[in-house]
C-alpha atoms as a PDB file:
ATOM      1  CA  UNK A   1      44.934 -26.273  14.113  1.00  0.00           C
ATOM      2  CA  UNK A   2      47.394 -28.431  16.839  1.00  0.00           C
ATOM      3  CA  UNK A   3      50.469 -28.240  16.292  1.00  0.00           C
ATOM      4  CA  UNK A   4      50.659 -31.243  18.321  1.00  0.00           C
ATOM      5  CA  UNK A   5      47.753 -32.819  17.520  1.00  0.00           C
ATOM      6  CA  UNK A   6      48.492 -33.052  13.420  1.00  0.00           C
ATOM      7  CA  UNK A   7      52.329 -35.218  14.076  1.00  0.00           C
ATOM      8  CA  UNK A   8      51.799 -38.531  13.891  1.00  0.00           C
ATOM      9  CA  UNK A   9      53.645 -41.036  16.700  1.00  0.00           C
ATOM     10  CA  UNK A  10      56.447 -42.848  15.038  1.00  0.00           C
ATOM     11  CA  UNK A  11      56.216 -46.420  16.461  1.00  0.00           C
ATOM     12  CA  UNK A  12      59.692 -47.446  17.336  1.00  0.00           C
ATOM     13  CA  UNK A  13      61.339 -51.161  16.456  1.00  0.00           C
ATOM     14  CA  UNK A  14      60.109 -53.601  18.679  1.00  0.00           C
ATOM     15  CA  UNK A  15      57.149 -51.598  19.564  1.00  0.00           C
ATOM     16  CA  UNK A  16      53.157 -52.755  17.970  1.00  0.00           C
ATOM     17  CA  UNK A  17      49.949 -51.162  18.130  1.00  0.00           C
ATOM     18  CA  UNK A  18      46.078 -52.190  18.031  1.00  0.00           C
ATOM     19  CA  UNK A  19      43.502 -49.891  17.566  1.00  0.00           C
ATOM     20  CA  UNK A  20      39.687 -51.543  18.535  1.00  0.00           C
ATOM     21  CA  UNK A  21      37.511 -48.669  18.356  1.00  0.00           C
ATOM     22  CA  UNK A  22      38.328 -45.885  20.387  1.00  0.00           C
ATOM     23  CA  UNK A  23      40.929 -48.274  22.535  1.00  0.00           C
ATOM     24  CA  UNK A  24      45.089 -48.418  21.759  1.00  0.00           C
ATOM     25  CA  UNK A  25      47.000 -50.639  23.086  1.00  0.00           C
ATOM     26  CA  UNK A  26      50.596 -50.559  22.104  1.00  0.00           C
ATOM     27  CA  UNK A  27      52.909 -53.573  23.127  1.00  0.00           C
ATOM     28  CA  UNK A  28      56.975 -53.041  23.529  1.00  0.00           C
ATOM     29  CA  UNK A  29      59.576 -54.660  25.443  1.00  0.00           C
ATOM     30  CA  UNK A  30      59.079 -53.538  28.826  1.00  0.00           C
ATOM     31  CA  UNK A  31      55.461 -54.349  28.659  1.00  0.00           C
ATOM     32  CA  UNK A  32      51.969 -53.746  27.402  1.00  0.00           C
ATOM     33  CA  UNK A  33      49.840 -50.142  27.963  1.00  0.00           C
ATOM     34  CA  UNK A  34      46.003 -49.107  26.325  1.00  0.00           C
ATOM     35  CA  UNK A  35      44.449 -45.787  26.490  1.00  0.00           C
ATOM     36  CA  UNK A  36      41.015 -45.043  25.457  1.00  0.00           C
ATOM     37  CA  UNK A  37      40.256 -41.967  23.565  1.00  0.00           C
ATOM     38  CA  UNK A  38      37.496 -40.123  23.658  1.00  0.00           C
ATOM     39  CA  UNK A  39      34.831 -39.923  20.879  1.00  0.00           C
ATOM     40  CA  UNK A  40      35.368 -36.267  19.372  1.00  0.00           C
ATOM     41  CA  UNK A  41      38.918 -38.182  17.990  1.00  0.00           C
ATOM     42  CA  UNK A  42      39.542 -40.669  15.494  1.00  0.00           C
ATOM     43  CA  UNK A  43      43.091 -42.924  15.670  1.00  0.00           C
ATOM     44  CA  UNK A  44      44.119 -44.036  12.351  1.00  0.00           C
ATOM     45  CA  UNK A  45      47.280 -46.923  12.490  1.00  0.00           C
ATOM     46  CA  UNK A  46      48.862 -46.359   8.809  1.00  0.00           C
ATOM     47  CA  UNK A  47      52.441 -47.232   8.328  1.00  0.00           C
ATOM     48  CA  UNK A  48      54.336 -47.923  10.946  1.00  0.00           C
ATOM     49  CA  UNK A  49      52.900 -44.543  12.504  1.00  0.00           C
ATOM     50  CA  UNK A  50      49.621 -43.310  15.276  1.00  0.00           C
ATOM     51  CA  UNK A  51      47.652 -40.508  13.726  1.00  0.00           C
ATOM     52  CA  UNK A  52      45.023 -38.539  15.702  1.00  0.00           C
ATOM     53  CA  UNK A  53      42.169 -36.983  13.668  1.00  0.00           C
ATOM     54  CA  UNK A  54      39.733 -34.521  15.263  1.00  0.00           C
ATOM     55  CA  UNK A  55      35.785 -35.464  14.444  1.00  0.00           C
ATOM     56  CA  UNK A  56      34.615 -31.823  13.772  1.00  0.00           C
ATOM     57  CA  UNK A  57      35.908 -28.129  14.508  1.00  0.00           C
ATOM     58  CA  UNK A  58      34.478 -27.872  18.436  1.00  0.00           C
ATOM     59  CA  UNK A  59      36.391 -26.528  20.668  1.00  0.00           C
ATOM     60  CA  UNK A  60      36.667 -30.222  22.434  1.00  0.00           C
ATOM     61  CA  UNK A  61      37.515 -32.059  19.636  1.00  0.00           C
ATOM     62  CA  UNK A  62      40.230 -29.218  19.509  1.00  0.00           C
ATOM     63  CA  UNK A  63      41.342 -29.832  22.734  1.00  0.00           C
ATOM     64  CA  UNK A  64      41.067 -33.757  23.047  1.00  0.00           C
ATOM     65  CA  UNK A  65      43.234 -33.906  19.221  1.00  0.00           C
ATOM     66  CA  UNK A  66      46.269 -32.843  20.785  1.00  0.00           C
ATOM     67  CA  UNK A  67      46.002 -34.443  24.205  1.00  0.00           C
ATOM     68  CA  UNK A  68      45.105 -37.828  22.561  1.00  0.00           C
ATOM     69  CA  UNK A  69      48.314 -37.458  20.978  1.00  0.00           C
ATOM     70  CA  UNK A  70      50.233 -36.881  23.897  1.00  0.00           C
ATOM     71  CA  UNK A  71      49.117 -39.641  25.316  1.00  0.00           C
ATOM     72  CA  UNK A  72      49.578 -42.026  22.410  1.00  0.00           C
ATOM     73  CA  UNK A  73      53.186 -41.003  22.479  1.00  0.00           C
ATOM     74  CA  UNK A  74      53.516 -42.031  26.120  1.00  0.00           C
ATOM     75  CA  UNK A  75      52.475 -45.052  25.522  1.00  0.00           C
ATOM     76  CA  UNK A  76      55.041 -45.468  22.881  1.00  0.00           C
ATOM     77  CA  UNK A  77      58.042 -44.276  25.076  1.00  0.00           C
ATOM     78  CA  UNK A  78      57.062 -45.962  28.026  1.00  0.00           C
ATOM     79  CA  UNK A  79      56.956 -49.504  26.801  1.00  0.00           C
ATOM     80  CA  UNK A  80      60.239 -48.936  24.640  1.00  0.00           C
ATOM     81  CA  UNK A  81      62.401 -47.095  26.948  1.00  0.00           C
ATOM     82  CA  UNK A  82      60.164 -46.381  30.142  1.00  0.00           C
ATOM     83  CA  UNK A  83      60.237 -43.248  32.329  1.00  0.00           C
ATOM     84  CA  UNK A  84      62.586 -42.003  34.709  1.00  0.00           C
ATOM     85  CA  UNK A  85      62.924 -39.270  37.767  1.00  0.00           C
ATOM     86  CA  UNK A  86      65.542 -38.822  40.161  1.00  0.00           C
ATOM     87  CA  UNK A  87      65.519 -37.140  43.153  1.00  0.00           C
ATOM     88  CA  UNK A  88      68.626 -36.258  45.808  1.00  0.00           C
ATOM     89  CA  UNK A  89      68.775 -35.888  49.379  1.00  0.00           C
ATOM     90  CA  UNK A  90      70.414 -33.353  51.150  1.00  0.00           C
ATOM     91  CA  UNK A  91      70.720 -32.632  55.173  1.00  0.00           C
ATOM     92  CA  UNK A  92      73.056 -33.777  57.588  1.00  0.00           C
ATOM     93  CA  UNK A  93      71.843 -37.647  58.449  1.00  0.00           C
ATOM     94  CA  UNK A  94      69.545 -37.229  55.779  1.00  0.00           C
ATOM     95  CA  UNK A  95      69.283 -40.892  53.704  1.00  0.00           C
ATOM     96  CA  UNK A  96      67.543 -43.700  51.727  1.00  0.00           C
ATOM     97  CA  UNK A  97      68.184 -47.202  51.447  1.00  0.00           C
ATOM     98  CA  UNK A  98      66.141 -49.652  49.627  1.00  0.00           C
ATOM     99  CA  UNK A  99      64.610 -52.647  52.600  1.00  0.00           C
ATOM    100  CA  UNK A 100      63.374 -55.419  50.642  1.00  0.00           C
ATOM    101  CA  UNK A 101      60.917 -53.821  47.868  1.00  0.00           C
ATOM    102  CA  UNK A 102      60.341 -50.726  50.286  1.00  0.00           C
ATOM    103  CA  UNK A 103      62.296 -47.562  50.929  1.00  0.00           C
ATOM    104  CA  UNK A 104      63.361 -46.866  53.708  1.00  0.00           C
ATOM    105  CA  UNK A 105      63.854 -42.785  54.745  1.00  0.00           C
ATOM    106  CA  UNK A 106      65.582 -40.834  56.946  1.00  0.00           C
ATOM    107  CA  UNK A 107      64.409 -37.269  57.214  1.00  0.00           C
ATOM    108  CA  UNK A 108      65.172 -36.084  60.727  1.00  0.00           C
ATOM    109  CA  UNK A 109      62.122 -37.511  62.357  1.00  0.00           C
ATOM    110  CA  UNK A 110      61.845 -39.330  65.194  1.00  0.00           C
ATOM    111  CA  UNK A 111      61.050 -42.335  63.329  1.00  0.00           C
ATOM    112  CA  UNK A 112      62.360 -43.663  59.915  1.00  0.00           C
ATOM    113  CA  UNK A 113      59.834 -43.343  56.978  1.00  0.00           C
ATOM    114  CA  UNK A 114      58.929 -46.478  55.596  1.00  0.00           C
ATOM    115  CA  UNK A 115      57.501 -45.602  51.758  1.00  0.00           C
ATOM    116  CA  UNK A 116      55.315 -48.600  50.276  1.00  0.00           C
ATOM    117  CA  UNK A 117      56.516 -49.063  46.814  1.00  0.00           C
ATOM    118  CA  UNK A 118      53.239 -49.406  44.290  1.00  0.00           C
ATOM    119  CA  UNK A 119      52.887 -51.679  41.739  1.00  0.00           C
ATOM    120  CA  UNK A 120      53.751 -50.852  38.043  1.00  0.00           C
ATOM    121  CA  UNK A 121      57.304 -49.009  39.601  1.00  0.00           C
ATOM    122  CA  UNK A 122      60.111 -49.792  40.768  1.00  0.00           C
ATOM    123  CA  UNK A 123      62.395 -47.494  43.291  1.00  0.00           C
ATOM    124  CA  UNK A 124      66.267 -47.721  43.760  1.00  0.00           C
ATOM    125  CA  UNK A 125      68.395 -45.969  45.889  1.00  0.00           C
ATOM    126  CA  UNK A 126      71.921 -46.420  44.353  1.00  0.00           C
ATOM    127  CA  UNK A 127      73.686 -44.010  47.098  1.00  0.00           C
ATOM    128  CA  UNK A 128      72.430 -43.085  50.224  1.00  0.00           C
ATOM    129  CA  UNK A 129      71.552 -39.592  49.006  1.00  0.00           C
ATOM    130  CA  UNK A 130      69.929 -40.841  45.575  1.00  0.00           C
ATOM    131  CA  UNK A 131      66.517 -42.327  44.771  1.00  0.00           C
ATOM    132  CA  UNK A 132      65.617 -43.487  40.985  1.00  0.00           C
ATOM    133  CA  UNK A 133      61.921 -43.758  40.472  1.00  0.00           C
ATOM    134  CA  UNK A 134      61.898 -45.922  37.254  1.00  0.00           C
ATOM    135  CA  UNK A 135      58.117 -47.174  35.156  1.00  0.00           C
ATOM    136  CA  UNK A 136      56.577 -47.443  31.902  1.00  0.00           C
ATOM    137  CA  UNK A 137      53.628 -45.190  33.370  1.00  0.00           C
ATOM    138  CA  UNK A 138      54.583 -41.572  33.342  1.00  0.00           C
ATOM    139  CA  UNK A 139      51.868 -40.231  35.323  1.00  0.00           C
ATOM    140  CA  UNK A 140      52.654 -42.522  38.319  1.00  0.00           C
ATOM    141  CA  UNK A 141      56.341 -42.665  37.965  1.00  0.00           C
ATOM    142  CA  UNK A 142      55.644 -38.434  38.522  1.00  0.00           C
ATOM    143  CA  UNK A 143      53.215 -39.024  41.395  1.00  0.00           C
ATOM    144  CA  UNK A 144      55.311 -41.682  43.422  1.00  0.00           C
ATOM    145  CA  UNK A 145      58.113 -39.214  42.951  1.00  0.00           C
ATOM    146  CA  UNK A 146      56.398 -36.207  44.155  1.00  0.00           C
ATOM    147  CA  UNK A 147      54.923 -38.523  47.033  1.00  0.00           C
ATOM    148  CA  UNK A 148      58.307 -39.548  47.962  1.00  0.00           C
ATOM    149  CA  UNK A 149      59.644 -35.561  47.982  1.00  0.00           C
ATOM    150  CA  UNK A 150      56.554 -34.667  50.026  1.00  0.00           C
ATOM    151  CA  UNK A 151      57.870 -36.463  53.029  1.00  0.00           C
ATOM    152  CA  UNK A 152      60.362 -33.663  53.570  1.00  0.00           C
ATOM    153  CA  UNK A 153      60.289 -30.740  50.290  1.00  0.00           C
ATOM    154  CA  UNK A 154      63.422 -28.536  50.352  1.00  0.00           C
ATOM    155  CA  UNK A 155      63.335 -25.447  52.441  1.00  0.00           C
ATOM    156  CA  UNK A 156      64.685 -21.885  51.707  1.00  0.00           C
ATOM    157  CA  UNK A 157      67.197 -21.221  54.321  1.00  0.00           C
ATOM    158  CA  UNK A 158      69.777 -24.361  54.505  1.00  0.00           C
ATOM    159  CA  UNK A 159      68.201 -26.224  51.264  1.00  0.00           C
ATOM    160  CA  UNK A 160      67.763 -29.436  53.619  1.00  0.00           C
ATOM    161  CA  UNK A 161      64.936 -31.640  52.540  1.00  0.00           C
ATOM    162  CA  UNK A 162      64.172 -34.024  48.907  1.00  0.00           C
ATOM    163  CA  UNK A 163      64.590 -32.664  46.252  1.00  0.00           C
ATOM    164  CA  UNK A 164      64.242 -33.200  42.224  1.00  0.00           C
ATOM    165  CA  UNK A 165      67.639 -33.606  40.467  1.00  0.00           C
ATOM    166  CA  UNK A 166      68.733 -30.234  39.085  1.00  0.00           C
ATOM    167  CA  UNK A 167      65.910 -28.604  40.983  1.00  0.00           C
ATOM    168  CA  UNK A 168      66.356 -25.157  41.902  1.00  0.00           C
ATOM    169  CA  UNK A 169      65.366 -24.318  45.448  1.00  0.00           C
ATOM    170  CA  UNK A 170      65.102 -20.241  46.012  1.00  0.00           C
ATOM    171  CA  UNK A 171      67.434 -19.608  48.780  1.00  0.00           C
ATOM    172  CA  UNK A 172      66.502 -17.017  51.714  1.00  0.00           C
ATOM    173  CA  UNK A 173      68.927 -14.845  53.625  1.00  0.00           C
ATOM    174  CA  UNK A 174      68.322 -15.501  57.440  1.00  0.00           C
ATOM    175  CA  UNK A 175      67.965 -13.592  60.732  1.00  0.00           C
ATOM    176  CA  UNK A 176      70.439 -10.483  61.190  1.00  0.00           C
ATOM    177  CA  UNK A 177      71.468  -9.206  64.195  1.00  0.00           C
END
């Protein structure tokens, strides 16, 4: 049995939900989000709370009970408090700076990176060695951060490079004599 799966999302104040069918779509103050489940679940609305129900005992009802709840409860969070990742630059003349909606990097190239913000998120830069990637979508708040980091990832031997906040970069030992 999921552990997962069987807790039901607690809606909190300020936040509704409609289920049509197989479709959710929970409202909140910082916006609307849906998510359509699959058919081995059912999603029962009963009391100010989400449950997920599994169909049968398959393995993929199984495996869809607890992921549907996951995902309900993403919903929930992002359109009451929204999602959140930081990352911080380090390297000398290393830096960010927000240019209009855009951000503008840079990384030691010969050219400044200009990063296209998407829609749905919005980017800050609140010191020059800080971006905030802020949305009510976790899975693209995570990929425009990870998109961002790929421009230059940390490396082992002076930890130069973007980095997630509190990240751990494995440092190497360089050339002896």
């Amino acid at each position: 049995m999921s552990r997962i799966g069987k807790k039901p999302v607690e809606l909190p104040k300020g936040v509704t939900a409609e289920i049509k069918g197989q479709t959710i779509e929970v409202k909140g103050p910082k916006g609307t989000r849906s998510f359509t489940a699959t058919d081995d679940v059912d999603l029962v609305l009963e009391d100010g709370s989400v449950a997920v129900k599994p169909r049968g005992t398959s393995k993929r009802s199984r495996q869809q009970w607890g992921m549907t709840r996951s995902m309900v409860e993403n919903l929930t969070v992002g359109v009451s408090t929204g999602f959140k990742k930081e990352l911080e630059i380090q390297g000398v003349g290393y830096r960010a700076n927000m240019q209009g909606k855009d951000l503008k990097l840079a990384l030691g190239y010969s050219h400044d990176v200009i990063f296209v913000v998407p829609e749905g998120v919005t980017v800050s830069s609140p010191k020059q060695t800080e971006v905030v990637v802020e949305g009510m979508d976790q899975q693209l708040v995570g990929q425009v951060a990870a998109n961002i980091r790929e421009w230059r990832k940390p490396e082992p031997y002076k930890g130069k490079g973007i980095r997630y906040k509190g990240e751990f970069v494995f440092r190497k030992e360089g050339k002896k004599k």
